[in-house]
Structures are given as structure tokens and as C-alpha cells.
PDB file of N, CA and C in Angstrom:
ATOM      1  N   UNK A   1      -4.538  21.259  20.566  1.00  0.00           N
ATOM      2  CA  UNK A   1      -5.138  20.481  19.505  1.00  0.00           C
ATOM      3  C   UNK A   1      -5.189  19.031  19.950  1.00  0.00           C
ATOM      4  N   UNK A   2      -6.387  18.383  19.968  1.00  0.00           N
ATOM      5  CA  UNK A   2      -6.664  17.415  20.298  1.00  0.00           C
ATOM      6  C   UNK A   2      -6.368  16.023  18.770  1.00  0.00           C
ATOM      7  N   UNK A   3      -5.583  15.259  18.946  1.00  0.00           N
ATOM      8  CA  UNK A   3      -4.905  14.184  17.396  1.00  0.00           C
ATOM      9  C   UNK A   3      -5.982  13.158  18.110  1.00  0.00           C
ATOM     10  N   UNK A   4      -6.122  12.631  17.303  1.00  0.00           N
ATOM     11  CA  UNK A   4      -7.257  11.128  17.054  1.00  0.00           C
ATOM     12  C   UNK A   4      -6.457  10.309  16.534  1.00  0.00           C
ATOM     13  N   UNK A   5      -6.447   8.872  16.278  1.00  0.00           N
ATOM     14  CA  UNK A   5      -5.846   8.245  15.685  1.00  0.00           C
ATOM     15  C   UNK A   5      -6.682   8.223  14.137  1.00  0.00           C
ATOM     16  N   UNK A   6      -5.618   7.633  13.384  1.00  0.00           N
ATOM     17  CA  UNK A   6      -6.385   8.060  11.754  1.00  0.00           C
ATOM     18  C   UNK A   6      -7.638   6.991  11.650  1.00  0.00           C
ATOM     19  N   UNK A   7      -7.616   5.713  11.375  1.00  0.00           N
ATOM     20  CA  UNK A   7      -8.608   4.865  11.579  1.00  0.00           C
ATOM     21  C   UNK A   7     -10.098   5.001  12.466  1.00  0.00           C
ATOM     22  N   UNK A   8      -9.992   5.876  13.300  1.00  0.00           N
ATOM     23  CA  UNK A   8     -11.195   6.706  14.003  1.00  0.00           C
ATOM     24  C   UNK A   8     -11.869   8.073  13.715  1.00  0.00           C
ATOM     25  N   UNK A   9     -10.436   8.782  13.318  1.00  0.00           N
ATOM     26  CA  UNK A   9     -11.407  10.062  13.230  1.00  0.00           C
ATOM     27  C   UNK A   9     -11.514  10.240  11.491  1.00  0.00           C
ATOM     28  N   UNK A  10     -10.968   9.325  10.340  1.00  0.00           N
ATOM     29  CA  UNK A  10     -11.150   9.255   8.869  1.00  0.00           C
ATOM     30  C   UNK A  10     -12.044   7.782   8.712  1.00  0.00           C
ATOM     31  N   UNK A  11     -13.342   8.136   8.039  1.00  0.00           N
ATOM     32  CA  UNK A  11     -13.835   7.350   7.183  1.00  0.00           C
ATOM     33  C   UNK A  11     -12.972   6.092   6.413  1.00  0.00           C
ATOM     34  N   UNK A  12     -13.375   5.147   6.567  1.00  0.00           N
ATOM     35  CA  UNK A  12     -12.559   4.490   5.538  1.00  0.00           C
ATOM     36  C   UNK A  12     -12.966   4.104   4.261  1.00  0.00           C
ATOM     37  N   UNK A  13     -12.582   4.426   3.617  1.00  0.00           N
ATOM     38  CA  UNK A  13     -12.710   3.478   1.585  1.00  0.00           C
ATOM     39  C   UNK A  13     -12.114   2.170   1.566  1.00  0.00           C
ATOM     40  N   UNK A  14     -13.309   1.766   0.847  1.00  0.00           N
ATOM     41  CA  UNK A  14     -13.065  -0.029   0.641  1.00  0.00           C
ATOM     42  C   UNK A  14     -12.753  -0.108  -0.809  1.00  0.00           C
ATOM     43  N   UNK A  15     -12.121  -1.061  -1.405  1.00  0.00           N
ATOM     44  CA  UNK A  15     -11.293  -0.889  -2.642  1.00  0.00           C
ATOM     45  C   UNK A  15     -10.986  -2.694  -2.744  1.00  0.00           C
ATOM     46  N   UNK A  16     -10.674  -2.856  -4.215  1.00  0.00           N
ATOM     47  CA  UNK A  16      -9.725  -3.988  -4.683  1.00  0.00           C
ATOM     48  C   UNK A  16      -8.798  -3.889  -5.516  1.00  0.00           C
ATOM     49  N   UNK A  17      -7.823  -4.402  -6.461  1.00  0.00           N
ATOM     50  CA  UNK A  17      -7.416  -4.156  -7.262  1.00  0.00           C
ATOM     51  C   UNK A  17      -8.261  -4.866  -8.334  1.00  0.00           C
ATOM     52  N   UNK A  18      -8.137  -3.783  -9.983  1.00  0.00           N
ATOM     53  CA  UNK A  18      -8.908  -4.286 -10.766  1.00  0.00           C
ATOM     54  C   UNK A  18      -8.952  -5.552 -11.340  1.00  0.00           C
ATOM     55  N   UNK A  19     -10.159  -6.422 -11.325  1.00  0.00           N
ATOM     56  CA  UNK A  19     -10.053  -8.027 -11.439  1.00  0.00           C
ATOM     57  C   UNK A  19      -8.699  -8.732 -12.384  1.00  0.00           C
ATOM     58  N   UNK A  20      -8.654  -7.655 -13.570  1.00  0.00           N
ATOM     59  CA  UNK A  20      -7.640  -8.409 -14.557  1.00  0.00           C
ATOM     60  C   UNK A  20      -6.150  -8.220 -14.162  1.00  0.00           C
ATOM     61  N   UNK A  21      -5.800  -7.698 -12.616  1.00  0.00           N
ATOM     62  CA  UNK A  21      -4.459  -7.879 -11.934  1.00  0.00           C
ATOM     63  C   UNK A  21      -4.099  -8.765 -11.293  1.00  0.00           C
ATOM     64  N   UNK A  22      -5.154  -9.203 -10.814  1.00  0.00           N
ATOM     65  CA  UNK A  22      -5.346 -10.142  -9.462  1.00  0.00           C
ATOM     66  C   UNK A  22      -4.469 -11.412  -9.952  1.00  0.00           C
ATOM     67  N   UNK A  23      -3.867 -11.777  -9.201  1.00  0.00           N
ATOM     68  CA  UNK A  23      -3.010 -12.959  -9.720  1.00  0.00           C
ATOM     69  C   UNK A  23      -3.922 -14.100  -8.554  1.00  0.00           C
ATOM     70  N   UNK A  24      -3.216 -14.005  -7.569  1.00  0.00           N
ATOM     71  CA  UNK A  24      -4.088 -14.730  -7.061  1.00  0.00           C
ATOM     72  C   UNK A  24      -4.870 -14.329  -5.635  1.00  0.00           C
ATOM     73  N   UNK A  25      -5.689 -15.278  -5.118  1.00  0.00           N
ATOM     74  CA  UNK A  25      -5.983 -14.531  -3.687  1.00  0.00           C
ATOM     75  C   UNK A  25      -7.506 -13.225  -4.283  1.00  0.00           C
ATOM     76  N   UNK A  26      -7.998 -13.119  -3.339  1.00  0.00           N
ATOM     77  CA  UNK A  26      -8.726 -12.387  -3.340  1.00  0.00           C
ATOM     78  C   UNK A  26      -8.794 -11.113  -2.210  1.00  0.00           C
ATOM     79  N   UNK A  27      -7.744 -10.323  -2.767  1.00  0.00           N
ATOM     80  CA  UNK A  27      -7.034  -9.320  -1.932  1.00  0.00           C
ATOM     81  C   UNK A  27      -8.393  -7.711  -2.036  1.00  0.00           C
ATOM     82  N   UNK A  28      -8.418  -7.507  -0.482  1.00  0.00           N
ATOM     83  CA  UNK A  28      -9.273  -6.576  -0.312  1.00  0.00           C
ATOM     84  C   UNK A  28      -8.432  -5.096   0.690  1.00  0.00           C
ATOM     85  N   UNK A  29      -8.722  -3.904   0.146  1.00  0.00           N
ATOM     86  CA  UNK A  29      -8.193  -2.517   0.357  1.00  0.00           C
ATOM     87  C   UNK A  29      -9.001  -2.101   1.376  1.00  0.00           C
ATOM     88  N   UNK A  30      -8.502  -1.594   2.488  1.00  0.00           N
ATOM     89  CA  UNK A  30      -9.209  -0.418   3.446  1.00  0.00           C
ATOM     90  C   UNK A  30      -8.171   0.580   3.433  1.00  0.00           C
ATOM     91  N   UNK A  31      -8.746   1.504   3.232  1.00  0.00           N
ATOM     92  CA  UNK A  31      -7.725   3.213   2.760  1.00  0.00           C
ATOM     93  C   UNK A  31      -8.573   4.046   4.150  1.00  0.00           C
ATOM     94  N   UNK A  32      -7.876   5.027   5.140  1.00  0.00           N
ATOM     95  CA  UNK A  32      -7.648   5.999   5.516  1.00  0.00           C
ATOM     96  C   UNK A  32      -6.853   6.831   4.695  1.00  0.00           C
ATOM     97  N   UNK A  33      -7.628   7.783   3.924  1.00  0.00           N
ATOM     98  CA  UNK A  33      -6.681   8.666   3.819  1.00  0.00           C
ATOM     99  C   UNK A  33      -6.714  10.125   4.726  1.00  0.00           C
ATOM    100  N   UNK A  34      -6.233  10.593   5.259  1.00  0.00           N
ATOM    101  CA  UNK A  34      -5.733  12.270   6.191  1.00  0.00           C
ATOM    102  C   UNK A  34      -5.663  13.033   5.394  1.00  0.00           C
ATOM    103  N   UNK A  35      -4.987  13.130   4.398  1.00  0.00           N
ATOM    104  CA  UNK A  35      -4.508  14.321   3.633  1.00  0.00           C
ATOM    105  C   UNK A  35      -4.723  14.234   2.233  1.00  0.00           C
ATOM    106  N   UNK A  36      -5.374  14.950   1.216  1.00  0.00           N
ATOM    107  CA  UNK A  36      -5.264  14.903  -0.009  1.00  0.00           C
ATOM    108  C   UNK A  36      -5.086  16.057  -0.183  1.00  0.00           C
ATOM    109  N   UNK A  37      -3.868  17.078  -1.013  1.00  0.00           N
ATOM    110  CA  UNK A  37      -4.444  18.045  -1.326  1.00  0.00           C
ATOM    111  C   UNK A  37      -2.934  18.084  -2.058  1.00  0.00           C
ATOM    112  N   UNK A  38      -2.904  19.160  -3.020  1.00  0.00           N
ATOM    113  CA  UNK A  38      -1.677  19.544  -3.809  1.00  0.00           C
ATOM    114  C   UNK A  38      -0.844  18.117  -4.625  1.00  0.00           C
ATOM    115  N   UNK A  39      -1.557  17.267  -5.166  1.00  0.00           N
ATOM    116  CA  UNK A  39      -0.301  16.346  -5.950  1.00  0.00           C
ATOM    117  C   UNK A  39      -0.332  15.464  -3.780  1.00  0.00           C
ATOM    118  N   UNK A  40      -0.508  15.463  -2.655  1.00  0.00           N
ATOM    119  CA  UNK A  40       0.383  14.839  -2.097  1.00  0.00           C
ATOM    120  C   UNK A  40      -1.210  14.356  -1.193  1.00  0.00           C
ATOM    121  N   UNK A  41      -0.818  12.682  -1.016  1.00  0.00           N
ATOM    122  CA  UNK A  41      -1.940  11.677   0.070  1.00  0.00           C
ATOM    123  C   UNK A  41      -1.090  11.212   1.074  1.00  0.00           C
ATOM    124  N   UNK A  42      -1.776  10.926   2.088  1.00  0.00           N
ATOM    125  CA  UNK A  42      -1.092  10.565   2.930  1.00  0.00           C
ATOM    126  C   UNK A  42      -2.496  10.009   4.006  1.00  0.00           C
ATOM    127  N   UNK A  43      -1.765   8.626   4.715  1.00  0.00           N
ATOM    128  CA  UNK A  43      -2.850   7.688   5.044  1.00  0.00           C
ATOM    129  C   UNK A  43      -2.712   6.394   5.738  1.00  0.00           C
ATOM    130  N   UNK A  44      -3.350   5.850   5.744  1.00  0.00           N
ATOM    131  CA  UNK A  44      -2.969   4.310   6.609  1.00  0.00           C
ATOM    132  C   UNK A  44      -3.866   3.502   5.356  1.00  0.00           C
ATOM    133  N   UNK A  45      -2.845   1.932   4.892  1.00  0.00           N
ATOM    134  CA  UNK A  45      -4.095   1.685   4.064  1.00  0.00           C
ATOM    135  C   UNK A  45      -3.461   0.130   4.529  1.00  0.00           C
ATOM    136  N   UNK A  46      -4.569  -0.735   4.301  1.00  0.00           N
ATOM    137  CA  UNK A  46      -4.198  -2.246   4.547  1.00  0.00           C
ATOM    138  C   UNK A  46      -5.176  -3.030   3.437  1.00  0.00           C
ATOM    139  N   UNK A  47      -4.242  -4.304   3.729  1.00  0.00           N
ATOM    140  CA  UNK A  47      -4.701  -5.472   2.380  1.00  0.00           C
ATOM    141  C   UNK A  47      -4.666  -6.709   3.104  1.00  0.00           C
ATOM    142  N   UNK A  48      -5.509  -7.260   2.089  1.00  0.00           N
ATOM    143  CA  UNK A  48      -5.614  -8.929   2.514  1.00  0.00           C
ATOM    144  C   UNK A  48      -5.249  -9.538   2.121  1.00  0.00           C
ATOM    145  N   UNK A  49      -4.794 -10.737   2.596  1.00  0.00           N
ATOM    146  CA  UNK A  49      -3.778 -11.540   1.459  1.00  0.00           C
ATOM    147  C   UNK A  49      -4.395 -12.104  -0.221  1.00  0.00           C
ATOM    148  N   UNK A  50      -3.586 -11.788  -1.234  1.00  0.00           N
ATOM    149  CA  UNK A  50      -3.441 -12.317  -2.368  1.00  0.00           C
ATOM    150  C   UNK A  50      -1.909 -11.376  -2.765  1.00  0.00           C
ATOM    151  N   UNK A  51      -2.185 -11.512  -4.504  1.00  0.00           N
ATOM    152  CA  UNK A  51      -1.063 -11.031  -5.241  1.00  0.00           C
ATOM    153  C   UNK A  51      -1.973 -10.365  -6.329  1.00  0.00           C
ATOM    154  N   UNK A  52      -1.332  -9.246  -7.032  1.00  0.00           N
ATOM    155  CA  UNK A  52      -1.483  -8.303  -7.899  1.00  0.00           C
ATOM    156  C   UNK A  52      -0.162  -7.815  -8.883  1.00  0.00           C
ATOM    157  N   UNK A  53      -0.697  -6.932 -10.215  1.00  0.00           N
ATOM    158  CA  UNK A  53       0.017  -6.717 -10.480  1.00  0.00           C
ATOM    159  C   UNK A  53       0.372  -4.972 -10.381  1.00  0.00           C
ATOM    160  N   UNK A  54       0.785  -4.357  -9.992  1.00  0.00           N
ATOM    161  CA  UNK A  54       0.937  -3.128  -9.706  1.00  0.00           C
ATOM    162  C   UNK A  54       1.912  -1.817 -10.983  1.00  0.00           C
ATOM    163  N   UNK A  55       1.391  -0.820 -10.651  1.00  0.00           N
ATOM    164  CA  UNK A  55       2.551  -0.161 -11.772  1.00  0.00           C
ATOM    165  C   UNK A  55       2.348   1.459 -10.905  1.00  0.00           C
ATOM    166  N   UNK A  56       3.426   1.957 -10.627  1.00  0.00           N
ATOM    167  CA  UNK A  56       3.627   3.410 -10.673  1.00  0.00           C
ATOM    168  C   UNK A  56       3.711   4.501 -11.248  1.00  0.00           C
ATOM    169  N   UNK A  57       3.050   5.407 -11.243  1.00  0.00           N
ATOM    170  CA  UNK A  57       3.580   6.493 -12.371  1.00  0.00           C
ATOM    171  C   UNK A  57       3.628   7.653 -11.043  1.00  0.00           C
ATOM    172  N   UNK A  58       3.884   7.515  -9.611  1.00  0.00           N
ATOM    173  CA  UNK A  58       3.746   8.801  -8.495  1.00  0.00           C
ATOM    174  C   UNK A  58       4.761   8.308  -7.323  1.00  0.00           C
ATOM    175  N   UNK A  59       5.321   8.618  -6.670  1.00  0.00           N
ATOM    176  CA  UNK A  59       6.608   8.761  -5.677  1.00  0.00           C
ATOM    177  C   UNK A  59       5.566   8.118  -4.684  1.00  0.00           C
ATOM    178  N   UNK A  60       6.007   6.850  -3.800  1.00  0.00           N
ATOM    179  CA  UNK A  60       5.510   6.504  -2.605  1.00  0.00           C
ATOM    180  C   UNK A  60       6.328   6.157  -1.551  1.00  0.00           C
ATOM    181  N   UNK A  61       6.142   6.941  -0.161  1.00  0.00           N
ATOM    182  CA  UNK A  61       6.908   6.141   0.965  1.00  0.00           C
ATOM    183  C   UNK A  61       5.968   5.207   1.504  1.00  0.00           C
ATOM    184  N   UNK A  62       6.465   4.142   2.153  1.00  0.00           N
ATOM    185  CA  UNK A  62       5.968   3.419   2.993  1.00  0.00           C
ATOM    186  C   UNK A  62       6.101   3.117   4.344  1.00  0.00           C
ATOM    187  N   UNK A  63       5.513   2.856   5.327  1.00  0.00           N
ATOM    188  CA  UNK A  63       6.255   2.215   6.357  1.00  0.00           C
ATOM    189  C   UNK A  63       4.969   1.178   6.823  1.00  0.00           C
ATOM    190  N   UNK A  64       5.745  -0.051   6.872  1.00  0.00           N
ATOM    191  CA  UNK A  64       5.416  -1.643   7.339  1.00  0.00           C
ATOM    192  C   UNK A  64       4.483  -1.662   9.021  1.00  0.00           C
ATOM    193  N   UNK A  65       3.223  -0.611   9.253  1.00  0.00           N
ATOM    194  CA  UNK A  65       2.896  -1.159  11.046  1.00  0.00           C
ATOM    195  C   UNK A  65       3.006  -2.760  10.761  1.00  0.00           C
ATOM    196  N   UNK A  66       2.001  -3.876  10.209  1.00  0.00           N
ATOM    197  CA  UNK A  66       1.808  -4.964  10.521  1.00  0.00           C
ATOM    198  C   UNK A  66       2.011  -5.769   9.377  1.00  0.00           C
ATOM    199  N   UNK A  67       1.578  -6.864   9.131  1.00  0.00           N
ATOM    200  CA  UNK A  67       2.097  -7.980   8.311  1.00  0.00           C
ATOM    201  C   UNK A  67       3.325  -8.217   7.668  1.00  0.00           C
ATOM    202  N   UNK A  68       2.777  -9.006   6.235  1.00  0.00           N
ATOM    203  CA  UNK A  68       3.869  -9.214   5.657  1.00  0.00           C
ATOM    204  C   UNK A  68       3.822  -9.248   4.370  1.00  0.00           C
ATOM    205  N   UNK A  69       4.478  -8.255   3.718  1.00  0.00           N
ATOM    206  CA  UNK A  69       4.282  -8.068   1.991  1.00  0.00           C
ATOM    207  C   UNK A  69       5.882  -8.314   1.211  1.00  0.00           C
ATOM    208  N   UNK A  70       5.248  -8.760  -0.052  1.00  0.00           N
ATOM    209  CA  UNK A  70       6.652  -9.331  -0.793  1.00  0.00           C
ATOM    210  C   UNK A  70       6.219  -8.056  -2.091  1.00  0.00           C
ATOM    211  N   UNK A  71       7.217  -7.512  -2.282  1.00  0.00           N
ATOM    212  CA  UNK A  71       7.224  -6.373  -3.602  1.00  0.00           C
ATOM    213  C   UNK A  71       8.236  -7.142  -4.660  1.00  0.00           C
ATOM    214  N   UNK A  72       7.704  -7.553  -5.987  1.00  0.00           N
ATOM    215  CA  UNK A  72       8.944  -7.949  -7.044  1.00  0.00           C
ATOM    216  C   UNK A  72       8.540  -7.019  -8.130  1.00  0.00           C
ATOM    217  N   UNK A  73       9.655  -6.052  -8.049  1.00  0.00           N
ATOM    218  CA  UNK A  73      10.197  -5.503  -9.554  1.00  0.00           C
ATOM    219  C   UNK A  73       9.889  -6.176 -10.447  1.00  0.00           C
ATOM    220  N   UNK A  74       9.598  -6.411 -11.711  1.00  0.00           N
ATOM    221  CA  UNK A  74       9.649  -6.929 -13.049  1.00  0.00           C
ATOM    222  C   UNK A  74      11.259  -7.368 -13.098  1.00  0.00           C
ATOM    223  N   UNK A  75      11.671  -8.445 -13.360  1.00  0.00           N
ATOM    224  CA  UNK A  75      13.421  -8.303 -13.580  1.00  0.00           C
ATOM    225  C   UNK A  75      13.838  -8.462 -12.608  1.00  0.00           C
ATOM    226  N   UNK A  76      13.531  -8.170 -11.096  1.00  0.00           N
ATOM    227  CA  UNK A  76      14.044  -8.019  -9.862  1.00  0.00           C
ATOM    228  C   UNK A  76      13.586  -9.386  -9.367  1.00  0.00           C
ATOM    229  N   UNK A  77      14.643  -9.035  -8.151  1.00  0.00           N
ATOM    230  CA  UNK A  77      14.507 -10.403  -6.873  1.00  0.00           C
ATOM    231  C   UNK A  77      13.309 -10.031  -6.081  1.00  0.00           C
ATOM    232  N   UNK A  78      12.392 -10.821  -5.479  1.00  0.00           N
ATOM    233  CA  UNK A  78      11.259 -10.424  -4.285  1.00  0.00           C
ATOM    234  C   UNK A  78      12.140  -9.310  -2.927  1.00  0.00           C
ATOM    235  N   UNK A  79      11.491  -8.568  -2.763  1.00  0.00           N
ATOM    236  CA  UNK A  79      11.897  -7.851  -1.563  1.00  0.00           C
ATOM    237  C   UNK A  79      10.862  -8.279  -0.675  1.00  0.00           C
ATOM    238  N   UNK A  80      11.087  -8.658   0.957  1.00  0.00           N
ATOM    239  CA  UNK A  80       9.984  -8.839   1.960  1.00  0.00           C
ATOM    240  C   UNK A  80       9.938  -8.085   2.843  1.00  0.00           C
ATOM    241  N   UNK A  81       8.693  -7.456   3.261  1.00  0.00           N
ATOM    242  CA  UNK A  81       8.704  -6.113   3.827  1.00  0.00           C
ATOM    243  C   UNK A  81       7.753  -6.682   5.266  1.00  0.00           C
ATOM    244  N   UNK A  82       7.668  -6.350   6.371  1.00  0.00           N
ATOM    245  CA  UNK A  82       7.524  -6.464   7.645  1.00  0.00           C
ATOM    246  C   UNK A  82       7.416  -5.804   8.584  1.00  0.00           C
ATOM    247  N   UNK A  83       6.732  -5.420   9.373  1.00  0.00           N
ATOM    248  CA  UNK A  83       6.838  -4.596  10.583  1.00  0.00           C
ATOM    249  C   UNK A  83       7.628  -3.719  10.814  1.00  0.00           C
ATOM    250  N   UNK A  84       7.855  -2.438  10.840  1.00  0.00           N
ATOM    251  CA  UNK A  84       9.067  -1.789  10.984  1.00  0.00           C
ATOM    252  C   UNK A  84      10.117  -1.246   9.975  1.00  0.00           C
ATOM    253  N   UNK A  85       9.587  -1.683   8.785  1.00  0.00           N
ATOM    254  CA  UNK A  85      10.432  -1.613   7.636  1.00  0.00           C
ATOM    255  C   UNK A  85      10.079  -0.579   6.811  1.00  0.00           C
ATOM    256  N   UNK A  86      10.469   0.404   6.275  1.00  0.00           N
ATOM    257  CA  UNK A  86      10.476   1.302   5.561  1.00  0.00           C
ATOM    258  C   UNK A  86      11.060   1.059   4.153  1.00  0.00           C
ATOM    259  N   UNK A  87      10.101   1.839   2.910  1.00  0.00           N
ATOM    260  CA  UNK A  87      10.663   1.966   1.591  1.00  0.00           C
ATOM    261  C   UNK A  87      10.273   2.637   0.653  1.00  0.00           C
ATOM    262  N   UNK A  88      10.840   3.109  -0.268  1.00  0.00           N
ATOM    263  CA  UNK A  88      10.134   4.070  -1.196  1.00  0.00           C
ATOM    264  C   UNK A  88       9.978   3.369  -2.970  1.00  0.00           C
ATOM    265  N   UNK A  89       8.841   3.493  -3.366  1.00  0.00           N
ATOM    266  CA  UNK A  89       8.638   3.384  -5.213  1.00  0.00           C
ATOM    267  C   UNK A  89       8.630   4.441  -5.294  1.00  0.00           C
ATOM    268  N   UNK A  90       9.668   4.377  -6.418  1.00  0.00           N
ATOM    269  CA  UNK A  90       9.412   5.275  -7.486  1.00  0.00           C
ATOM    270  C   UNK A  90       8.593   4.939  -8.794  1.00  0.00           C
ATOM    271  N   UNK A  91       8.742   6.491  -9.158  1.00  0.00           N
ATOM    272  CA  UNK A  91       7.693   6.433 -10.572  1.00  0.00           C
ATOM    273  C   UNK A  91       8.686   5.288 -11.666  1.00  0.00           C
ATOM    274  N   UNK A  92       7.293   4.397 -12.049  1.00  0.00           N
ATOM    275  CA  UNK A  92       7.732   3.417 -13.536  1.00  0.00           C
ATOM    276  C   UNK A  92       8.033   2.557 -12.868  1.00  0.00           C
ATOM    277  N   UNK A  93       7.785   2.227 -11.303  1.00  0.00           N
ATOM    278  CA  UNK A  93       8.196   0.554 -10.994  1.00  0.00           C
ATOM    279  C   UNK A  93       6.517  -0.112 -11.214  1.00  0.00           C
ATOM    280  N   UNK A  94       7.139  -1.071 -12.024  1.00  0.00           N
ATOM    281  CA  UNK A  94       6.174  -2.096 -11.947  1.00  0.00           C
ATOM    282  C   UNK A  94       6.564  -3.240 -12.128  1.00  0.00           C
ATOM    283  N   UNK A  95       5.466  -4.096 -11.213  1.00  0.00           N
ATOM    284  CA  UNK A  95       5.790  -5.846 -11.007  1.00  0.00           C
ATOM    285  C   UNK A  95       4.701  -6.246 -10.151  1.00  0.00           C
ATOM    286  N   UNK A  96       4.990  -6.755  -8.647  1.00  0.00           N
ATOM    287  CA  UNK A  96       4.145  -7.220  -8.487  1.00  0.00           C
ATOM    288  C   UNK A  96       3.764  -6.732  -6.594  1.00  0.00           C
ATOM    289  N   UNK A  97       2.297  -7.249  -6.665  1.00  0.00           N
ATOM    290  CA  UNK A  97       2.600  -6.635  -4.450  1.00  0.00           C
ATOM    291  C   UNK A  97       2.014  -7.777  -4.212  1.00  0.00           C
ATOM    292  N   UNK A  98       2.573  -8.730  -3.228  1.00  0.00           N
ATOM    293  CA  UNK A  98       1.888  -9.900  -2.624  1.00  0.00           C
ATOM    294  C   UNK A  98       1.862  -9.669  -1.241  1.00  0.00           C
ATOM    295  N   UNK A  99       0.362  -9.801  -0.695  1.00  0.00           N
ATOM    296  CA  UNK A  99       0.512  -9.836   0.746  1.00  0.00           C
ATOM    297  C   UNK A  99       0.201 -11.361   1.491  1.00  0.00           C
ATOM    298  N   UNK A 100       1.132 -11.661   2.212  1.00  0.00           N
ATOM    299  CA  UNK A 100       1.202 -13.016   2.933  1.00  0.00           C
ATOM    300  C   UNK A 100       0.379 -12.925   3.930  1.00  0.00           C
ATOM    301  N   UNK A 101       0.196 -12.223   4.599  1.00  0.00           N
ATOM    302  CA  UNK A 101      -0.379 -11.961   5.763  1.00  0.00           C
ATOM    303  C   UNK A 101      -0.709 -10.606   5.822  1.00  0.00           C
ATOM    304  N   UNK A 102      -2.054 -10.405   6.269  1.00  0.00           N
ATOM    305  CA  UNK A 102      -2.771  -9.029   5.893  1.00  0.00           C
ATOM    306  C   UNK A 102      -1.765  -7.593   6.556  1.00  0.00           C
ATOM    307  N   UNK A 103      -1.266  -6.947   5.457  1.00  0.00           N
ATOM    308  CA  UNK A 103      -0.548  -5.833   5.716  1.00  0.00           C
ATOM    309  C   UNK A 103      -1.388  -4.277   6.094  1.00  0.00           C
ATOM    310  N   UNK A 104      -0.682  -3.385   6.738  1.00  0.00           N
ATOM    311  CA  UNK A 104      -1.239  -2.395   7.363  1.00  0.00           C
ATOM    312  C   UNK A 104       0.132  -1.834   7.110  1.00  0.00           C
ATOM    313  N   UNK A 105       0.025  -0.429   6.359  1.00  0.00           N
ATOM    314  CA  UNK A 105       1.197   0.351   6.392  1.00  0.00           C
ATOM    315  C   UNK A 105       0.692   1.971   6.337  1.00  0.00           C
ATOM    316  N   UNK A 106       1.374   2.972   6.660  1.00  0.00           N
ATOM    317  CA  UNK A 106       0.946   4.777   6.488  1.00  0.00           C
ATOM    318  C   UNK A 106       2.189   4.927   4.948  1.00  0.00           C
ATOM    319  N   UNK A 107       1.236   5.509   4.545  1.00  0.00           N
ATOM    320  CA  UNK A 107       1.922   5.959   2.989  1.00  0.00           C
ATOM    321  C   UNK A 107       2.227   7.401   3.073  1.00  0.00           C
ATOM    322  N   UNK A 108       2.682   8.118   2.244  1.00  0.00           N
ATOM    323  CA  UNK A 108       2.906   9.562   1.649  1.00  0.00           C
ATOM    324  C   UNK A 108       3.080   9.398   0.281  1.00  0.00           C
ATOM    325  N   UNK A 109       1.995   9.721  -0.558  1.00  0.00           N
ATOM    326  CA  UNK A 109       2.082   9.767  -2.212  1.00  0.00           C
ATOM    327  C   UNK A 109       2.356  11.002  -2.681  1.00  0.00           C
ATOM    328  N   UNK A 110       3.483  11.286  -3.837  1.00  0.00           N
ATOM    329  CA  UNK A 110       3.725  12.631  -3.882  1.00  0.00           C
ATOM    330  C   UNK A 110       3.348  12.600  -6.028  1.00  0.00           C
ATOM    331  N   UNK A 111       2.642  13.233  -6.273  1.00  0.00           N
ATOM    332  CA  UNK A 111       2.383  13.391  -7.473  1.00  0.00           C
ATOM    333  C   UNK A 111       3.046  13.896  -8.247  1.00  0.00           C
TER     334      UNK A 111
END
């Protein structure tokens, strides 16, 4: 079996978050997704810098290939996420996703 990298052999979807989140910045989505099927996605997706407001209701892993994103809980301290860094939301977090520098991460969404 011959593997491709995802960004070549998947189409990509262009996306924003919906205008009335946008805090600031004018943050833009490119989604690879590989896998949709059963409740579970899985994908490479990247952003441009701004801030949003985000909310969960589905299980996500992450892992950090490039930039630099700040995640704040509602109530919570900023977490800064980076290259190499791994993390998971759970369902009912919401607050906020700021990207400083245009982020690139592979997800697994589990429904």
C-alpha cells in the first residue's frame, strides 16, 4: 500500500469561524479531513492568526505540527500549545482558541 501525505492526496475545505465569535483577527480554516465515518474525524487542519470563541459538545485529540495556539477555558488560566505538544477537549469545554502564529495540528474527533 502506497500512504500519501494527507494535504496531497485529501482535498482541502476552507472554513472560518462564524462572524459573531470572532474576537479578533481575521482567522481562516484549511481542513484535511482522512477519515469520517462512525461518530469519528480525523485530519490535519490549520488556522490563521486571530481569536474565537469556541464550545465543545465531542471528544478531541490534538497534536501541535506547527505554530502557536493559546486555549482559555472560561474560568481557566491560558494554556500555550506549540510544536510537539499534545492535548485533549473534552465535551462542554468552552472559552476561547487564539492562534498567534498560524497553527497546523492532526486531530481525532470522537462523537
Amino acid at each position: 500500500m502506497h500512504i500519501l501525505p494527507v494535504t496531497t492526496s485529501v482535498p482541502p475545505e476552507h472554513d472560518a469561524p462564524a462572524p459573531g465569535r470572532v474576537i479578533s483577527g481575521d482567522p481562516r480554516f484549511t481542513t484535511w479531513n482522512l477519515e469520517e465515518r462512525d461518530g469519528l474525524y480525523c485530519g490535519i487542519w490549520e488556522a490563521t492568526p486571530g481569536k474565537w470563541r469556541i464550545r465543545y459538545d465531542e471528544w478531541e485529540y490534538c497534536r501541535i505540527l506547527s505554530g502557536v495556539s493559546i486555549l482559555t477555558e472560561d474560568g481557566g488560566a491560558p494554556q500555550r500549545y506549540e510544536a510537539g505538544d499534545s492535548f485533549i477537549i473534552r465535551p462542554g469545554f468552552t472559552g476561547t482558541w487564539e492562534v498567534v502564529e498560524t497553527t497546523r495540528k492532526d486531530y481525532v474527533i470522537r462523537l
